[in-house]
Protein backbone atom coordinates (compact mmCIF):
# COMPACT_ATOMS: atom_id res chain seq x y z
CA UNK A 1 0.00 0.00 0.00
CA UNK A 2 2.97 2.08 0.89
CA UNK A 3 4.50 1.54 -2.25
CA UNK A 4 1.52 2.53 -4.15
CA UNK A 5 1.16 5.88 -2.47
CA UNK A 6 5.18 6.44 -3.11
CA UNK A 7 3.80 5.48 -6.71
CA UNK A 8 0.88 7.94 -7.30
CA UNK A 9 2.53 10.90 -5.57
CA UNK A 10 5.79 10.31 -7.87
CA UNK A 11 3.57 10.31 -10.79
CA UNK A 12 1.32 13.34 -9.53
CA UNK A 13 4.93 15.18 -8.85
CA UNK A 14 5.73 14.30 -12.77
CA UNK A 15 2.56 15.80 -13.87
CA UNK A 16 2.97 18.51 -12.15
CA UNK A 17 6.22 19.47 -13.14
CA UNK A 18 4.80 18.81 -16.68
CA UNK A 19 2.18 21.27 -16.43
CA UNK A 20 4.48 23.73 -15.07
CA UNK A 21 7.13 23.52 -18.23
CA UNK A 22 3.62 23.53 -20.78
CA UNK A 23 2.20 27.16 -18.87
CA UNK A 24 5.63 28.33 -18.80
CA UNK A 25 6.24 27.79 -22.48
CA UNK A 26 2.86 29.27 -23.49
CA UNK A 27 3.28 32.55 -21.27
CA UNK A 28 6.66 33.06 -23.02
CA UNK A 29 5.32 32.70 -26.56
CA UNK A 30 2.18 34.72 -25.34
CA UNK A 31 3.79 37.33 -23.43
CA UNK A 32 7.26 37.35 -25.66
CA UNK A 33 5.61 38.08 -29.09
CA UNK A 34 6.80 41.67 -29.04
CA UNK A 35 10.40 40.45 -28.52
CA UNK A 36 10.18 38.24 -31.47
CA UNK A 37 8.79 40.85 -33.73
CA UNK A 38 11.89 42.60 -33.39
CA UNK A 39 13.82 40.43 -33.75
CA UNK A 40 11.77 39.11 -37.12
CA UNK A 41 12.24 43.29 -37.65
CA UNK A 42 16.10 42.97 -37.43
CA UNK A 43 16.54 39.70 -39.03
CA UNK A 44 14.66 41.39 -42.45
CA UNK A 45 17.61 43.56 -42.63
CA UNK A 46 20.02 41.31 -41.59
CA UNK A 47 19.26 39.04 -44.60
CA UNK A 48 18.98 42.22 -47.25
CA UNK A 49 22.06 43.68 -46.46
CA UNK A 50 23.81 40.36 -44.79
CA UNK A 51 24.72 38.53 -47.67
CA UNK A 52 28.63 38.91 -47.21
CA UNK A 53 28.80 36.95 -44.32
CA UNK A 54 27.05 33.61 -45.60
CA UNK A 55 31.38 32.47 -46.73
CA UNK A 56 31.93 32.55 -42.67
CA UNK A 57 28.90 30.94 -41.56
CA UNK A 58 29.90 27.67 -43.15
CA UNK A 59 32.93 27.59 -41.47
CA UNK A 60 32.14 25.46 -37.84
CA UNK A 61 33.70 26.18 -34.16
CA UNK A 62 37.05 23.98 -33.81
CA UNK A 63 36.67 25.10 -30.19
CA UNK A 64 33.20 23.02 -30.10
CA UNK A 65 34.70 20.01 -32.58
CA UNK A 66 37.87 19.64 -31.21
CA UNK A 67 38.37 16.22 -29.99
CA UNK A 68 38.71 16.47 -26.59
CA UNK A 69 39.83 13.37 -23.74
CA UNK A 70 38.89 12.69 -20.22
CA UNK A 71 35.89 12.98 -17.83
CA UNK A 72 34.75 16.43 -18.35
CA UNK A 73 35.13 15.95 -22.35
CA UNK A 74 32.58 12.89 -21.45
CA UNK A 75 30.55 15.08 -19.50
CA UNK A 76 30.61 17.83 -22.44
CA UNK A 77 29.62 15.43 -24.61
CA UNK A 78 26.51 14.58 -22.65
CA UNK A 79 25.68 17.80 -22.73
CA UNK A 80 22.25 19.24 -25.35
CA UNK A 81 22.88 21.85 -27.85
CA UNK A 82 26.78 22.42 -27.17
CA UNK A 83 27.50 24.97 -30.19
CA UNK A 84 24.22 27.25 -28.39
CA UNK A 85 25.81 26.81 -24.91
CA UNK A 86 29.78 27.36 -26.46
CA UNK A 87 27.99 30.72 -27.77
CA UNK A 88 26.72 31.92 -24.62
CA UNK A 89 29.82 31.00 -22.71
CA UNK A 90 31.33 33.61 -25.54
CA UNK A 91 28.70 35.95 -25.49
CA UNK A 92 29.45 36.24 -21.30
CA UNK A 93 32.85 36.47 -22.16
CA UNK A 94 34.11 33.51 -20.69
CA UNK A 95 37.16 31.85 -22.27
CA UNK A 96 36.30 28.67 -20.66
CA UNK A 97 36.25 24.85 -22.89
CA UNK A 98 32.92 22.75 -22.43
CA UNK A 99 35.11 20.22 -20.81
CA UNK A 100 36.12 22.90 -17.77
CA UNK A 101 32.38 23.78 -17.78
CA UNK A 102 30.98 20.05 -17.71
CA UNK A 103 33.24 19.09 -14.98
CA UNK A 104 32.01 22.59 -12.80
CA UNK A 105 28.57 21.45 -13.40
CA UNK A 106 28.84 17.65 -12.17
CA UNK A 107 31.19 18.55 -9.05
CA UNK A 108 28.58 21.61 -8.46
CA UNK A 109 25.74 18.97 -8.29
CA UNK A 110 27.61 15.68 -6.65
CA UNK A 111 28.08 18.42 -4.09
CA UNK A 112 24.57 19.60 -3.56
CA UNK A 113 23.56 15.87 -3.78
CA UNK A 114 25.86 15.30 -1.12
CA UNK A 115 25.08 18.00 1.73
CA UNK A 116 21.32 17.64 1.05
CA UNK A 117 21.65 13.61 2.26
CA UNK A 118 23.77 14.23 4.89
CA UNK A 119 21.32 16.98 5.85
CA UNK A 120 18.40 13.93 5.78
CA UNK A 121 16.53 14.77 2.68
CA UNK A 122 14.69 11.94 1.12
CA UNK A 123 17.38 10.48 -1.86
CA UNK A 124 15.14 10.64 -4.90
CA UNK A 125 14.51 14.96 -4.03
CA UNK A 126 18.43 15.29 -2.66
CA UNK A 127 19.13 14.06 -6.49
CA UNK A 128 16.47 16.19 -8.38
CA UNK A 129 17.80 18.56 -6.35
CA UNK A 130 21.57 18.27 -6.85
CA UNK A 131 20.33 17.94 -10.98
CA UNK A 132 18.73 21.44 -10.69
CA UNK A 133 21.62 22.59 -8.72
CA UNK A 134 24.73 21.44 -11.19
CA UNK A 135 22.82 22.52 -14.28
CA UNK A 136 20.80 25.25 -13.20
CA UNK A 137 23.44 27.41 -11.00
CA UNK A 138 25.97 27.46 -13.76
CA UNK A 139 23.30 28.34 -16.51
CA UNK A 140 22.10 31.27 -14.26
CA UNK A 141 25.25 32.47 -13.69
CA UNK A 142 26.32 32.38 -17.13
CA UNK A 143 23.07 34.26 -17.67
CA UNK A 144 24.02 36.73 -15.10
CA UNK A 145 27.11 37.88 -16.60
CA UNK A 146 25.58 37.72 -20.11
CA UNK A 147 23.09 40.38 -19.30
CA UNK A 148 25.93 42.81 -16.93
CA UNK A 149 28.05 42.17 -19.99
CA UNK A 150 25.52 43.17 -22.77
CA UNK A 151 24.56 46.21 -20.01
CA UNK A 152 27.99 47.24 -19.86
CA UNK A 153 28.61 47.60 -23.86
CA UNK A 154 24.64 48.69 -24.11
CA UNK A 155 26.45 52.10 -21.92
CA UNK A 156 29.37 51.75 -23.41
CA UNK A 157 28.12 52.01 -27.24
CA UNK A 158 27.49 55.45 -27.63
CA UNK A 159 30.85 56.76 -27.01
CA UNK A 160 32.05 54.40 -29.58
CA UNK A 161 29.84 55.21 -32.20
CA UNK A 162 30.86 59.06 -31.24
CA UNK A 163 34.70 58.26 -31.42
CA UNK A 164 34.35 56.63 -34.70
CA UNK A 165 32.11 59.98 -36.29
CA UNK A 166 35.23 62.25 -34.86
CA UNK A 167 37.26 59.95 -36.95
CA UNK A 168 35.51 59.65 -39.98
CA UNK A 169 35.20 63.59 -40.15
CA UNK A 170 38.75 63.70 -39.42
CA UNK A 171 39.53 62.01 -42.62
CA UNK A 172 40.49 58.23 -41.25
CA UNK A 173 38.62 55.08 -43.00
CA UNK A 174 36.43 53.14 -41.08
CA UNK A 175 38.53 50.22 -40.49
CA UNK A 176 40.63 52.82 -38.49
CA UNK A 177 38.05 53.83 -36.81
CA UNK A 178 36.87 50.85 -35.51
CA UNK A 179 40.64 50.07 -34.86
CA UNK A 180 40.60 52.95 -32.69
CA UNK A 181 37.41 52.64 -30.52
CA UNK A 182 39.00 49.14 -29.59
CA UNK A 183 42.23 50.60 -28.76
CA UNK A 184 40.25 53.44 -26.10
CA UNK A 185 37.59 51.81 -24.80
CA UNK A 186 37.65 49.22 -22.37
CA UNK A 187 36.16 45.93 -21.99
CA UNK A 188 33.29 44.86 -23.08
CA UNK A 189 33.19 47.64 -25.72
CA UNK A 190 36.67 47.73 -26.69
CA UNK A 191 37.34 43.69 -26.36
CA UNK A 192 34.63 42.87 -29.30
CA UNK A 193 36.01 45.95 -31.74
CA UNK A 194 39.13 44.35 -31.16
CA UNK A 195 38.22 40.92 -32.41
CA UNK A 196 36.43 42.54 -35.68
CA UNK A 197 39.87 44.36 -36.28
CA UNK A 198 41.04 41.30 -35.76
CA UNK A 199 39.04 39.46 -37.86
CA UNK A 200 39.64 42.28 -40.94
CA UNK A 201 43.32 41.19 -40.71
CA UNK A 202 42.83 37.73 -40.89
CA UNK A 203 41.34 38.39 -44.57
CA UNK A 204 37.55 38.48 -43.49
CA UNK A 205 35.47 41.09 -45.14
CA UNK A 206 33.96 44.23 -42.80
CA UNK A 207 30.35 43.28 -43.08
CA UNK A 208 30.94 39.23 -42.65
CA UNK A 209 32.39 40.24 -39.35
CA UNK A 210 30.11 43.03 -38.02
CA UNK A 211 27.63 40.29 -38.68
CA UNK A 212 29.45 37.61 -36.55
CA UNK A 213 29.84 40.06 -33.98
CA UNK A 214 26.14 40.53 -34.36
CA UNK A 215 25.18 37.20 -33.68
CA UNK A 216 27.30 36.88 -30.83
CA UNK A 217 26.08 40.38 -29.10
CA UNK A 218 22.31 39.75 -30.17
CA UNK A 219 21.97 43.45 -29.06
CA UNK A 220 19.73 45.93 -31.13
CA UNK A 221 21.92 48.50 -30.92
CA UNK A 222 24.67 47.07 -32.49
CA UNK A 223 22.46 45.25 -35.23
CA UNK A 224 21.06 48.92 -36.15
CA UNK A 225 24.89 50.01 -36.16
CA UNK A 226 25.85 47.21 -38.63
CA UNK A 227 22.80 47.96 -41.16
CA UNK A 228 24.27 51.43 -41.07
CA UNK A 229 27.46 50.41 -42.32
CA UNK A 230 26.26 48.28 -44.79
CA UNK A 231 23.71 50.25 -46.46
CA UNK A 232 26.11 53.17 -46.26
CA UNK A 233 28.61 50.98 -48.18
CA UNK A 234 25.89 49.88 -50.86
CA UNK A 235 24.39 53.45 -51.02
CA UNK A 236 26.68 55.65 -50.22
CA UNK A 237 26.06 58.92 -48.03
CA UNK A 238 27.57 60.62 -45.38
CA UNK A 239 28.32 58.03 -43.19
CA UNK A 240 29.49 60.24 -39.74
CA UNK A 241 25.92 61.85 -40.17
CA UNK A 242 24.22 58.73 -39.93
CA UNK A 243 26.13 57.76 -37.22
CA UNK A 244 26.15 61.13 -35.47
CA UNK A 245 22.46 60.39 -35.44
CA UNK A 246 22.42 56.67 -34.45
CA UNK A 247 24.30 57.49 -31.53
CA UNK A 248 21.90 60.45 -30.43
CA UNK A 249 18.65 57.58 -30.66
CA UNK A 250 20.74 55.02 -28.82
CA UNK A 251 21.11 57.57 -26.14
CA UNK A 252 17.91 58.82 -26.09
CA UNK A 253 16.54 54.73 -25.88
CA UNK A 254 18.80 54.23 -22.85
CA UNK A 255 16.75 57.49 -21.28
CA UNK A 256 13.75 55.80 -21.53
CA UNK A 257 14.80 52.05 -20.37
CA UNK A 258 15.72 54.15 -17.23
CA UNK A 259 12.61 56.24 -16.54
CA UNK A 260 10.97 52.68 -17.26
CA UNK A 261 12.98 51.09 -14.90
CA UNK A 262 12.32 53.90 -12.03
CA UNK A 263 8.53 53.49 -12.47
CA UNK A 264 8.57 49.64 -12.21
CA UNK A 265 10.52 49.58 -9.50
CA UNK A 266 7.97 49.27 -6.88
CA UNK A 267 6.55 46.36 -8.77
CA UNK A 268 9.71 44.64 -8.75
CA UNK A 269 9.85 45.18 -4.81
CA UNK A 270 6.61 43.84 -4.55
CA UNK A 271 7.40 40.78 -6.56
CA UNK A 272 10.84 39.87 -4.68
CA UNK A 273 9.14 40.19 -1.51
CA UNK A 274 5.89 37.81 -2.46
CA UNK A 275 8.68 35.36 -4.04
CA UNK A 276 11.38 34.87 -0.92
CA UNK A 277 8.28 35.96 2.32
CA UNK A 278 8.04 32.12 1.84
CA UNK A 279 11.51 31.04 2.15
CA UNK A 280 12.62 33.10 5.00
CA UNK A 281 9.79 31.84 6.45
CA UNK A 282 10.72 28.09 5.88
CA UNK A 283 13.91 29.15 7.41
CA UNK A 284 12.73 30.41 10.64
CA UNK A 285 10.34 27.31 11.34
CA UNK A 286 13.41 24.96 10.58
CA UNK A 287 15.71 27.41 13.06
CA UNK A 288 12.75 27.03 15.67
CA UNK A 289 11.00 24.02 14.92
CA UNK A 290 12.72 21.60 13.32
CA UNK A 291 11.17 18.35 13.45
CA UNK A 292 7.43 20.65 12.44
CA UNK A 293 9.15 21.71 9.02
CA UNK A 294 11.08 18.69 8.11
CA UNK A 295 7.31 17.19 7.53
CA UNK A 296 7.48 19.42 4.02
CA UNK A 297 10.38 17.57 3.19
CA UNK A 298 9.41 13.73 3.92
CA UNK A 299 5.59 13.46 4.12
CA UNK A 300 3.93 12.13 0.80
CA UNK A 301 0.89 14.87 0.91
CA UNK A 302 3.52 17.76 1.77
CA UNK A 303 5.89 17.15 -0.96
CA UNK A 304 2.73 17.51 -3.19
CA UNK A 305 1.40 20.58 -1.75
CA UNK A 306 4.95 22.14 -1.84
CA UNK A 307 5.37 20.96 -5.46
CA UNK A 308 2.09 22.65 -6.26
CA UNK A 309 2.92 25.60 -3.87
CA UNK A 310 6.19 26.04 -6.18
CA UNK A 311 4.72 25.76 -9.59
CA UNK A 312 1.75 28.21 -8.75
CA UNK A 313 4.68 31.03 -7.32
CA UNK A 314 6.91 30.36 -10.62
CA UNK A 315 3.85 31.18 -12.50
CA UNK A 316 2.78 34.23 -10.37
CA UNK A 317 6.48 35.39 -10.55
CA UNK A 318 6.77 34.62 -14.26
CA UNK A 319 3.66 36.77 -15.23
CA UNK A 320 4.44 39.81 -12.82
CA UNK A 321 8.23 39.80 -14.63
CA UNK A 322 6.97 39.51 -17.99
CA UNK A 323 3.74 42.59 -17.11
CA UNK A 324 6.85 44.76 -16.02
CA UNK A 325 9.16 44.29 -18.69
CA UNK A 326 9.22 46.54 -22.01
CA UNK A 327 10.50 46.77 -25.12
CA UNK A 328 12.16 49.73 -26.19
């Protein structure tokens, strides 16, 4: 009888978890339409005025094929969509192999495994646990830098595109120009102009490796920058103008994500204090009463109800993120 309860709350625990992914990835296409339009926007262009860098696309990461030995080349290899997760690695600006990262992740989650059954959790959770843990620490993380990083060259941008218009008006072509805003700017900025200098030296053509650069960014900003250039260089015109101008809406967009983020802020405090109120509270009745909380953790009915209890909050926490988040 036992093992038929174990049974049905396992699978009721599956389903739930189920549900959760299936109302998670229909609030994201819902919610996440304006974001794709964009992009759909962007990706127009890119394919009118991208057609110099199809030659480079062919060309596949040796970093990602490179035959690599050992355990954490076995774990890499275990690993979904490596050439998506080699990119954001890059696009974080890590200079780290798969291998490094595989073995980060499986010591990360023998770990949590580990202290979680010493600490008397039931074994099946302690692993799902120590999964979530060694895949989903590193991957938010990575995340985390991604989006400081992108911030950081989002600022950053402006002043670039104004260094290269005093250049171009003082006479200098735009590869020196872009040689120059990677020589005086610092990092994040000046580390990708470097690599398309770079790349122009290695015999790759100007637009195949804005383009690259593109795809590696994924920022607005610097796709509108590269359709600049490349019309410019199919049209002609005066290119410091357009530039001049560029940098003046890039400015003024970076305004408005701030008076955007000043009015939502209360709505952000409201929804981190709704999403942890719980979990400081768990914390306090395991500091005072420990053998009244552990119950969540090892009776049948309140792993359920904390399962549910979690996939309702990630849902309430996913829509209130989405409802203050805007595209500008």
């Amino acid at each position: 009888m036992q093992d038929t309860n174990v049974t049905v709350i396992l699978f009721a625990a599956g389903l739930m978890i189920a549900v959760l992914f299936v109302v998670l990835f229909v609030l994201g296409r819902v919610l996440g339409k304006s974001q794709k339009e964009i992009r759909q926007r962007l990706d127009t262009f890119k394919n009118r005025f991208g057609d110099a860098r199809t030659p480079g696309t062919q060309t596949a990461s040796i970093r990602v094929n490179q035959q690599q030995t050992g355990f954490g080349a076995q774990l890499a290899s275990m690993m979904p969509r490596r050439d998506q997760l080699q990119i954001r690695l890059s696009k974080a600006g890590m200079d780290v192999e798969l291998a490094r990262y595989g073995v980060v992740c499986g010591m990360l989650g023998a770990t949590v495994v580990t202290l979680l059954l010493l600490a008397g959790f039931p074994p099946l959770m302690s692993v799902a646990l120590g999964i979530v843990g060694g895949v989903g620490l590193p991957h938010f993380y990575v995340g985390r830098r991604i989006s400081k990083r992108v911030e950081r060259f989002t600022k950053q941008f402006p002043e670039a595109i104004d260094l290269m218009v005093r250049g171009l008006k003082s006479g200098l072509p735009v590869n020196e120009c872009i040689a120059n805003v990677g020589q005086e700017l610092s990092a994040p900025t000046g580390d990708e102009f470097r690599k398309i200098t770079d790349g122009m030296r290695l015999g790759k053509q100007l637009e195949e490796v804005l383009w690259e650069t593109a795809d590696r960014l994924d920022t607005p900003d610097f796709k509108f920058f590269v359709i600049s250039l490349v019309v410019q260089r199919e049209t002609g015109g005066n290119l410091g103008e357009t530039l001049g101008n560029l940098s003046n809406i890039l400015r003024q967009r970076q305004a408005m994500k701030l008076k955007i983020r000043a009015m939502s802020s209360e709505a952000k405090a409201s929804a981190w204090i709704v999403g942890v109120l719980p979990f400081i509270m768990l914390g306090l009745i395991m500091l005072l009463n420990y053998d009244y909380g552990i119950i969540l953790f090892t009776h049948p009915k309140a792993i359920v109800a904390g399962i549910g209890g979690l996939i309702w909050m990630g849902i309430g926490m996913l829509v209130m993120a989405k409802m203050i988040k805007f595209e500008v």
